[in-house]
C-alpha atoms as a PDB file:
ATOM      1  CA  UNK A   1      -9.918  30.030 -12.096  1.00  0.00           C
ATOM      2  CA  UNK A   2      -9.145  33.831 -12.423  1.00  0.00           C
ATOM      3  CA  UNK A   3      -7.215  36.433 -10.042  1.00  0.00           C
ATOM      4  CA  UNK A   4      -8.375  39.559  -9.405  1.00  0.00           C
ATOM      5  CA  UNK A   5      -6.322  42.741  -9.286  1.00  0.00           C
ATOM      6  CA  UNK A   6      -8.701  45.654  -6.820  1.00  0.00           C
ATOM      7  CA  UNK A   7      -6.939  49.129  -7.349  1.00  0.00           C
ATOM      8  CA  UNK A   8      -7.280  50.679  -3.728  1.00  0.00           C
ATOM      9  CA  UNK A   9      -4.683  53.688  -3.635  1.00  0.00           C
ATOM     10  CA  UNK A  10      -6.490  56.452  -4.997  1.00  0.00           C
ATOM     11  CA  UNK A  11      -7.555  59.705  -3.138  1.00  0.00           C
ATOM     12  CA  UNK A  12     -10.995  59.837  -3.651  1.00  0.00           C
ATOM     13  CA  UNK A  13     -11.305  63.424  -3.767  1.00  0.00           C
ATOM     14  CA  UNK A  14     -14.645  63.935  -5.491  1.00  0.00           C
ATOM     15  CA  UNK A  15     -16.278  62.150  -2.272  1.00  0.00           C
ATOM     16  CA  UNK A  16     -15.207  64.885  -0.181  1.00  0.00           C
ATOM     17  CA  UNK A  17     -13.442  62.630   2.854  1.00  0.00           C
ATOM     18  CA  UNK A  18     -10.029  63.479   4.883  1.00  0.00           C
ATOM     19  CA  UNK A  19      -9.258  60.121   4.184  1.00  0.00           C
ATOM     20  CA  UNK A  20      -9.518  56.955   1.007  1.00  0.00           C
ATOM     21  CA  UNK A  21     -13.139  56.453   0.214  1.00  0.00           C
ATOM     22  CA  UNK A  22     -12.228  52.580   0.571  1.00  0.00           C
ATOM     23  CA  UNK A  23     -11.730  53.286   4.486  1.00  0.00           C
ATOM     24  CA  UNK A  24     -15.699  54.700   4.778  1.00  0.00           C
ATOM     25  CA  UNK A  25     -17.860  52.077   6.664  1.00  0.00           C
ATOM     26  CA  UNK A  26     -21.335  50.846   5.207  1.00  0.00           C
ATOM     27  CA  UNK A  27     -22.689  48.634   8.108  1.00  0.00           C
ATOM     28  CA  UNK A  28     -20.231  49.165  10.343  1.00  0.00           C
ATOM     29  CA  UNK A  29     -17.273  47.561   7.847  1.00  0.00           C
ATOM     30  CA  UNK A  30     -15.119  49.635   5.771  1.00  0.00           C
ATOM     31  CA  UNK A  31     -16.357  49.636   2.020  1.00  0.00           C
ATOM     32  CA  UNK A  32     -13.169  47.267   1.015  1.00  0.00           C
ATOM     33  CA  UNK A  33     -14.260  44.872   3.349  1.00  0.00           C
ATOM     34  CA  UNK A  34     -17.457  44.502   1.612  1.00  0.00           C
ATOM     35  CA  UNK A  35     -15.359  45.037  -1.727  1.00  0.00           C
ATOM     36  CA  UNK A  36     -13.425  41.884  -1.410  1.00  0.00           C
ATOM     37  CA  UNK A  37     -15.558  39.608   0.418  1.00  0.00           C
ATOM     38  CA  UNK A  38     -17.051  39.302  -2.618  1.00  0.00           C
ATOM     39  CA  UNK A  39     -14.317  37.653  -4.437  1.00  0.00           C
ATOM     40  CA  UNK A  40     -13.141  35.648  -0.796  1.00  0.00           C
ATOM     41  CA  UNK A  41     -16.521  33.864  -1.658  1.00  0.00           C
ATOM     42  CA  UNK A  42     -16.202  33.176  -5.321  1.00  0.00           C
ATOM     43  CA  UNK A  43     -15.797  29.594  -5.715  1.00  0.00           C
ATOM     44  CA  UNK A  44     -13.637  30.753  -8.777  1.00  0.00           C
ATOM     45  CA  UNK A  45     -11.675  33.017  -7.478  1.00  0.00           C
ATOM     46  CA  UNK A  46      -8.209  31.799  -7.035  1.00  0.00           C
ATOM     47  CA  UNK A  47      -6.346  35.187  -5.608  1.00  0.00           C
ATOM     48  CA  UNK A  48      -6.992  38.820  -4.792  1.00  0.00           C
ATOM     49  CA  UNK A  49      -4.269  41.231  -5.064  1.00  0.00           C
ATOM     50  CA  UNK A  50      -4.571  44.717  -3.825  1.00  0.00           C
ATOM     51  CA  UNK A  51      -2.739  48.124  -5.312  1.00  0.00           C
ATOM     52  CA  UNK A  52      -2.117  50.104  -2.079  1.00  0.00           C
ATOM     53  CA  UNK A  53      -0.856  53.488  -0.963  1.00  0.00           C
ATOM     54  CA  UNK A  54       2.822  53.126   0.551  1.00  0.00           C
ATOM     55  CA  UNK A  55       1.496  54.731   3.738  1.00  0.00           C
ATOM     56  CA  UNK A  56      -2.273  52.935   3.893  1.00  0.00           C
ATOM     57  CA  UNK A  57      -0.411  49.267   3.284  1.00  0.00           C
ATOM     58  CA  UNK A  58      -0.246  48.261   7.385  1.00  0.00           C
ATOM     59  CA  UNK A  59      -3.661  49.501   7.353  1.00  0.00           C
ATOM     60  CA  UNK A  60      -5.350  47.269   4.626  1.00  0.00           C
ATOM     61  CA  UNK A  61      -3.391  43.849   5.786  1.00  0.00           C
ATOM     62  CA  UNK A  62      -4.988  44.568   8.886  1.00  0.00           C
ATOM     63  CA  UNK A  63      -8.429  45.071   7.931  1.00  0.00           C
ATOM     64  CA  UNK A  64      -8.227  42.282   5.397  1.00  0.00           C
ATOM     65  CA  UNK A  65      -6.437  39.604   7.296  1.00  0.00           C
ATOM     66  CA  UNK A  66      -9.204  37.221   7.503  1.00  0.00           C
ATOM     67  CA  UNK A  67      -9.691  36.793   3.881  1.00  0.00           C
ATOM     68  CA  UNK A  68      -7.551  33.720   2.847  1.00  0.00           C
ATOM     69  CA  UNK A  69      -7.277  34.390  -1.133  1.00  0.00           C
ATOM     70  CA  UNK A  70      -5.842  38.118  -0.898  1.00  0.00           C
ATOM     71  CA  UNK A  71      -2.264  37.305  -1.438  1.00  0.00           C
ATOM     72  CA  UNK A  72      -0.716  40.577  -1.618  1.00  0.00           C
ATOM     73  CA  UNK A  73      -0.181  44.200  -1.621  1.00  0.00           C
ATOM     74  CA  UNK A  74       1.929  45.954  -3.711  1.00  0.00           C
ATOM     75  CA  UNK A  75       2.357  50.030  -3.720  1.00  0.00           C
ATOM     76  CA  UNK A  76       0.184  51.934  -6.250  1.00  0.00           C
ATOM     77  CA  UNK A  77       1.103  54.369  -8.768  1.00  0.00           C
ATOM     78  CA  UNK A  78       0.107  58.490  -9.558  1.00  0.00           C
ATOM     79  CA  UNK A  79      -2.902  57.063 -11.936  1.00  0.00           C
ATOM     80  CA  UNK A  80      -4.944  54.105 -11.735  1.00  0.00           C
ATOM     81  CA  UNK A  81      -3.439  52.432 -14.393  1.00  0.00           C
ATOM     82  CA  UNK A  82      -0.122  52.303 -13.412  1.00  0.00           C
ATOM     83  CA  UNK A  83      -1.369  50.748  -9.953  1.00  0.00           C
ATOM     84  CA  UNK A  84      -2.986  47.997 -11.995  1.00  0.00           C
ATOM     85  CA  UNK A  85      -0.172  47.608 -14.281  1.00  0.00           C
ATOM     86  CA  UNK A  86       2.138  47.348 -10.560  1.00  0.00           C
ATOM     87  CA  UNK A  87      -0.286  44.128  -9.670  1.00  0.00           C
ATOM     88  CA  UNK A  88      -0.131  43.118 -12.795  1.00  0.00           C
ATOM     89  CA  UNK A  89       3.734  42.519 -13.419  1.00  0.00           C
ATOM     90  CA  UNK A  90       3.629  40.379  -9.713  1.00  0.00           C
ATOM     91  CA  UNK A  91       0.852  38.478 -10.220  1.00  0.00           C
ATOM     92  CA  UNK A  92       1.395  35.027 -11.000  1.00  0.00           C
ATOM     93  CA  UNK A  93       0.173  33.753 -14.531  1.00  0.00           C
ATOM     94  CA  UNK A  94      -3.507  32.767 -14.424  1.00  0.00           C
ATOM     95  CA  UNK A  95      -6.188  31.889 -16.548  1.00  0.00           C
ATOM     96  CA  UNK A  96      -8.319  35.127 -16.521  1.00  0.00           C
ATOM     97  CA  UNK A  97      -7.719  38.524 -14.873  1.00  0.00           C
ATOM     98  CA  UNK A  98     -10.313  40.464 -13.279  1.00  0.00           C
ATOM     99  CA  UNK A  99      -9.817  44.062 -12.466  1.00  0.00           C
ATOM    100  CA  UNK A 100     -12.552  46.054  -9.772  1.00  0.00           C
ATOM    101  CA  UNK A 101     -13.142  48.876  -8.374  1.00  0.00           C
ATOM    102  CA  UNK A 102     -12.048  48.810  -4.802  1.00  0.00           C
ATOM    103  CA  UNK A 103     -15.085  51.574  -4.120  1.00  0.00           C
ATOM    104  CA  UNK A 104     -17.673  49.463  -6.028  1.00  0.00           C
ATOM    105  CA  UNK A 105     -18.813  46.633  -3.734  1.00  0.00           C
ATOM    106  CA  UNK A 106     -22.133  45.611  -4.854  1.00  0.00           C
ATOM    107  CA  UNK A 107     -21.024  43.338  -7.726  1.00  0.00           C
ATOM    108  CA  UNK A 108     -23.108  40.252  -7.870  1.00  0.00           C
ATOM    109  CA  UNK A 109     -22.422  36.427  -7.994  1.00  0.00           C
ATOM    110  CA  UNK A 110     -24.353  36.389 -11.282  1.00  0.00           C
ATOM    111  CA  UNK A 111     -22.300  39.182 -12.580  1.00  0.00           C
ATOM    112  CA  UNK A 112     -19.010  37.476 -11.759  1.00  0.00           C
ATOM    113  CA  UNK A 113     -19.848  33.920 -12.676  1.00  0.00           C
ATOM    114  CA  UNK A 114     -21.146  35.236 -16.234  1.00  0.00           C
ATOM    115  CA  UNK A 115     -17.814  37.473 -16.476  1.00  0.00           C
ATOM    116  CA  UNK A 116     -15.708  34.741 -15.658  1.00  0.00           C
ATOM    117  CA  UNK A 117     -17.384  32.186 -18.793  1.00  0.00           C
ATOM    118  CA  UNK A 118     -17.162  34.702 -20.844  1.00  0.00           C
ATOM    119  CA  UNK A 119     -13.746  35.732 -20.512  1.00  0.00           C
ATOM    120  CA  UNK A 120     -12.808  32.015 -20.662  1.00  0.00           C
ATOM    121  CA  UNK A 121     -14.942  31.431 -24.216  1.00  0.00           C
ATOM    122  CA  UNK A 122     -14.201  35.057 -25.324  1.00  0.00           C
ATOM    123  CA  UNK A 123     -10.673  36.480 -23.939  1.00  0.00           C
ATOM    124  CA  UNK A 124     -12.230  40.161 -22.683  1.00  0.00           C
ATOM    125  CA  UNK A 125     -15.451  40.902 -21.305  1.00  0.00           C
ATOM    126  CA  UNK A 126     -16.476  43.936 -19.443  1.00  0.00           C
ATOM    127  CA  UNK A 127     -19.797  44.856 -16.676  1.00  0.00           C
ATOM    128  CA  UNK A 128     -21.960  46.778 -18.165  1.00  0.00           C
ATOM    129  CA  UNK A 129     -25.760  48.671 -18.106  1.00  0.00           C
ATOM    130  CA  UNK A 130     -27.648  50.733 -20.765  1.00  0.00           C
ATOM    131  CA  UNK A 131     -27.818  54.017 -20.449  1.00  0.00           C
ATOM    132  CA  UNK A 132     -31.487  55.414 -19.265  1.00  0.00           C
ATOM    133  CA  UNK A 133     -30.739  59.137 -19.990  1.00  0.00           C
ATOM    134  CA  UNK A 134     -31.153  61.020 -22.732  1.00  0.00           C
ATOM    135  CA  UNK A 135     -27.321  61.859 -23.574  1.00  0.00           C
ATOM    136  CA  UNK A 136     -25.997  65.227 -24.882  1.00  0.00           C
ATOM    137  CA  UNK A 137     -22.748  65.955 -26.550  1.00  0.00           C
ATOM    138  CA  UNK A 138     -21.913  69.598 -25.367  1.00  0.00           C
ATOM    139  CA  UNK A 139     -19.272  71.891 -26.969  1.00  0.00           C
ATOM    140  CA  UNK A 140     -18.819  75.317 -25.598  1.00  0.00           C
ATOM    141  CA  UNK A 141     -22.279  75.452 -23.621  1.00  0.00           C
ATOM    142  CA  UNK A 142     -24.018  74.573 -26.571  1.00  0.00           C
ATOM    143  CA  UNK A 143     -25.587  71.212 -27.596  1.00  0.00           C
ATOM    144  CA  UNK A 144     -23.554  69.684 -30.435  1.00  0.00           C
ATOM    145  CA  UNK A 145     -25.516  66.425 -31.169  1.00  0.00           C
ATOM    146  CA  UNK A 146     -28.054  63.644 -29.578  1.00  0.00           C
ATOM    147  CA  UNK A 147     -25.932  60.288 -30.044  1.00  0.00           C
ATOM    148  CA  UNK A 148     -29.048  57.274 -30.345  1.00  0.00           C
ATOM    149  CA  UNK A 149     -29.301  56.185 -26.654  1.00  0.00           C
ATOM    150  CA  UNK A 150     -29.783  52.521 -27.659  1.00  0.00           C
ATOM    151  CA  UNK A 151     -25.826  51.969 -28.100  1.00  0.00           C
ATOM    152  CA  UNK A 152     -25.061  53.598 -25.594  1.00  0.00           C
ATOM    153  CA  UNK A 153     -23.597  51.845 -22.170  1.00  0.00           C
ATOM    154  CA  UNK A 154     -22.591  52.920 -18.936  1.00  0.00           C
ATOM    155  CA  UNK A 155     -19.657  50.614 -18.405  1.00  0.00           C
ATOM    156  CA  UNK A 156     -18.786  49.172 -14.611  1.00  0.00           C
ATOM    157  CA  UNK A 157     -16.462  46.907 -13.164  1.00  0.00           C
ATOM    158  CA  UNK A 158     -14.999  43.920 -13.228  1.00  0.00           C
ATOM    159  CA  UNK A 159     -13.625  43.544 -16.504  1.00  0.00           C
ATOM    160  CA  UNK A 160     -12.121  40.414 -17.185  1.00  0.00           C
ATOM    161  CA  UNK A 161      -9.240  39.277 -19.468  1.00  0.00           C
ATOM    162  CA  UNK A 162      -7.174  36.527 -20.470  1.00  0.00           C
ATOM    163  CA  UNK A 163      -3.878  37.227 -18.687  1.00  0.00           C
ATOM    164  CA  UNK A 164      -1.573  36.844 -21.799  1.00  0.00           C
ATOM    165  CA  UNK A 165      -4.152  39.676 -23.233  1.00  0.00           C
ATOM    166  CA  UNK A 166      -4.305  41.968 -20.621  1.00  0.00           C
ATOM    167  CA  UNK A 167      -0.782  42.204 -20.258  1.00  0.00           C
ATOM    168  CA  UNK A 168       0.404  42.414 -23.481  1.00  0.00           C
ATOM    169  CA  UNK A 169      -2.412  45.168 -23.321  1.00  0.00           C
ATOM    170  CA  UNK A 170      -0.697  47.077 -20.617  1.00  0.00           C
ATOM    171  CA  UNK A 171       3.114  46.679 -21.825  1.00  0.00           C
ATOM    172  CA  UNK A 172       1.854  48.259 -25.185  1.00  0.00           C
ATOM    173  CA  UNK A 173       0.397  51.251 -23.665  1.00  0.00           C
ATOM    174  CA  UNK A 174       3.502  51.679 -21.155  1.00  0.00           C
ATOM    175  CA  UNK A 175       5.600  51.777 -23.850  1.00  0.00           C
ATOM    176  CA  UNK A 176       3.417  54.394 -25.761  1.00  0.00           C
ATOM    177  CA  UNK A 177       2.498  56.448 -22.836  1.00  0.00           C
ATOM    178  CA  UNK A 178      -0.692  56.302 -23.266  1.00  0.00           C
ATOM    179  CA  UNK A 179      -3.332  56.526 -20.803  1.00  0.00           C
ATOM    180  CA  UNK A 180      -6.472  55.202 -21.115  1.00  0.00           C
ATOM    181  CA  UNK A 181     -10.090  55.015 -19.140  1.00  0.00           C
ATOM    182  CA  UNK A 182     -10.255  51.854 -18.511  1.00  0.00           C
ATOM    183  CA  UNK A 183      -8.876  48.271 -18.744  1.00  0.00           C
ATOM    184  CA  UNK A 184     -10.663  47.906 -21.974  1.00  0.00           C
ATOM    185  CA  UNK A 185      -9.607  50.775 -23.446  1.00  0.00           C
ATOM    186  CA  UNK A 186      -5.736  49.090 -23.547  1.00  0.00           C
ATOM    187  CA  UNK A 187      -7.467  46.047 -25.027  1.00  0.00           C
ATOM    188  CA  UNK A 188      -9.185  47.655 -27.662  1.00  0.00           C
ATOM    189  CA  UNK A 189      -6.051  48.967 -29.182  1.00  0.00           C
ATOM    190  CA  UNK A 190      -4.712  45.728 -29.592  1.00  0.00           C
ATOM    191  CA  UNK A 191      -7.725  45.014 -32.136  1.00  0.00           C
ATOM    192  CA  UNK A 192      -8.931  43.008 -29.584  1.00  0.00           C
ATOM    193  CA  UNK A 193     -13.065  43.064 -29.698  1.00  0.00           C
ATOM    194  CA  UNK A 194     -13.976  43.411 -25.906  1.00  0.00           C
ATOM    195  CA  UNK A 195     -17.836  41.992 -25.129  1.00  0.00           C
ATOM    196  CA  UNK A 196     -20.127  42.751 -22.880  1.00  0.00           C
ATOM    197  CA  UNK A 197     -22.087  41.711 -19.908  1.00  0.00           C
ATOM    198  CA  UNK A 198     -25.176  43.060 -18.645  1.00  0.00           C
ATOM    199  CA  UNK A 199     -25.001  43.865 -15.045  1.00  0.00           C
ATOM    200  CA  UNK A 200     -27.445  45.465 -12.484  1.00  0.00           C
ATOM    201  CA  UNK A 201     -27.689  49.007 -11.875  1.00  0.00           C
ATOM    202  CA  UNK A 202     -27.076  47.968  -7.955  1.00  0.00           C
ATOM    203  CA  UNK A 203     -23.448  47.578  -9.103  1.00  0.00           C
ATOM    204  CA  UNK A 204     -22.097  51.467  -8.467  1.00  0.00           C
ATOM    205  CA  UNK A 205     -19.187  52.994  -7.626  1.00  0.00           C
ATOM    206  CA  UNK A 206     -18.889  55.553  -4.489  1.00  0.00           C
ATOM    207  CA  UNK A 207     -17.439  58.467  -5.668  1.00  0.00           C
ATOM    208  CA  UNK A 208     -19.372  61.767  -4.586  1.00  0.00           C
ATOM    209  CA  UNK A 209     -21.054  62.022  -1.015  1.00  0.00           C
ATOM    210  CA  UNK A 210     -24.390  61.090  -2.693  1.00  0.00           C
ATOM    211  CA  UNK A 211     -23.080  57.541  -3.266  1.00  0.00           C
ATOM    212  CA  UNK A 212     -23.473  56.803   0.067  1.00  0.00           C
ATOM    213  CA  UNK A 213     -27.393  57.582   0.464  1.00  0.00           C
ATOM    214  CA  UNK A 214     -27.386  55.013  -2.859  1.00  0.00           C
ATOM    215  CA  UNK A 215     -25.677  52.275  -1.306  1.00  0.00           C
ATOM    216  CA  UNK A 216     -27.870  52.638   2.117  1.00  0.00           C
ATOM    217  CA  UNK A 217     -30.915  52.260   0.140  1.00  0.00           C
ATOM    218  CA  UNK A 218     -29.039  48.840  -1.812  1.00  0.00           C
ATOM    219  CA  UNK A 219     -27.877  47.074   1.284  1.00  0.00           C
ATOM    220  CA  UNK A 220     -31.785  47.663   2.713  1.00  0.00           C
ATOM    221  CA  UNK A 221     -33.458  46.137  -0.356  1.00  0.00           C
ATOM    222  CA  UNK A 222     -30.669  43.257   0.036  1.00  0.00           C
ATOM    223  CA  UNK A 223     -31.394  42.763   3.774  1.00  0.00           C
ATOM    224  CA  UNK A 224     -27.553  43.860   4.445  1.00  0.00           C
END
């Protein structure tokens, strides 16, 4: 069984709203119902924990008070990272840990089943797509090189991790202050290899007002 941590206390600035991007509606819910209903219905998901802003906290308990596995809310930090890292040190220990996006709710049962096996045969596993651009490295304006688009990954949520793993991960870069990208990124300078796990390109994140028109056209192919 695996818990998943949902970081929900950013800004979202880039999307251009007065208010959290989570708090949007797509079919008349807001997107973190849609966010965590998938986990509610994972047959192995055990909990859901939410990182919250100290002022938005009423708000989601409200909103998500139907959904028996989310067992609790804890205030969020200045980055993402420290709001995971605030779930983190209250969850209780678990197999696996999960970590996703609360503004990415298109995740599949396929995607989480085959993250949650492979985190349990392989410690850390992350969603992931190929690329289909052509990818530049710019410096100063000015192409700098082509890197081969066949390694190249556009990396999503979850990302899953034995919880021994992931917080040894996150201890290590507190006491470094480092910041990294992602989840993985603490992993990986363990030594740790992190694997991978193709998703679908259905799986996005809402960021920028565009996002929206995206996830209209997704929840019509699905029937939402």
């Amino acid at each position: 069984m695996y818990t998943v941590i949902i970081p929900a206390a950013g800004q979202g600035k880039r999307m251009g709203s007065d208010r959290n991007k989570v708090f949007l509606e797509l079919d008349g819910r807001p997107v973190i119902y849609h966010t965590v209903s998938k986990f509610d219905e994972d047959a192995s998901c055990q909990a859901i924990y939410l990182s919250a802003r100290q002022d938005e906290v009423a708000l989601l308990t409200e909103l998500l008070k139907g959904f028996h596995k989310v067992k609790g809310l804890v205030i969020g930090g200045s980055e993402r990272q420290y709001s995971i890292y605030n779930a983190l040190k209250v969850i209780p220990p678990c197999e696996v840990v999960m970590v996703h996006d609360a503004a990415r709710p298109f995740v599949s049962q396929e995607t989480l089943t085959e993250l949650y096996d492979a985190a349990c045969a392989k410690n850390a596993v992350i969603a992931a797509v190929p690329v289909k651009d052509t990818i530049k490295v710019i410096n100063n304006g000015v192409i700098d090189h082509t890197p081969d688009r066949n390694v190249l990954w556009q990396v999503q949520t979850p990302q899953a991790f034995k919880y021994e793993l992931l917080l040894e991960a996150y201890q290590q870069a507190a006491e470094s202050r480092f910041l990294g990208t992602d989840d993985a990124s603490l992993v990986e300078r363990l030594g740790v290899p992190v694997s991978v796990v193709v998703s679908d390109y259905d799986n996005i994140k809402l960021t920028t007002p565009e996002d929206l028109y995206f996830a209209e056209a997704i929840m019509k192919k699905r029937g939402i």
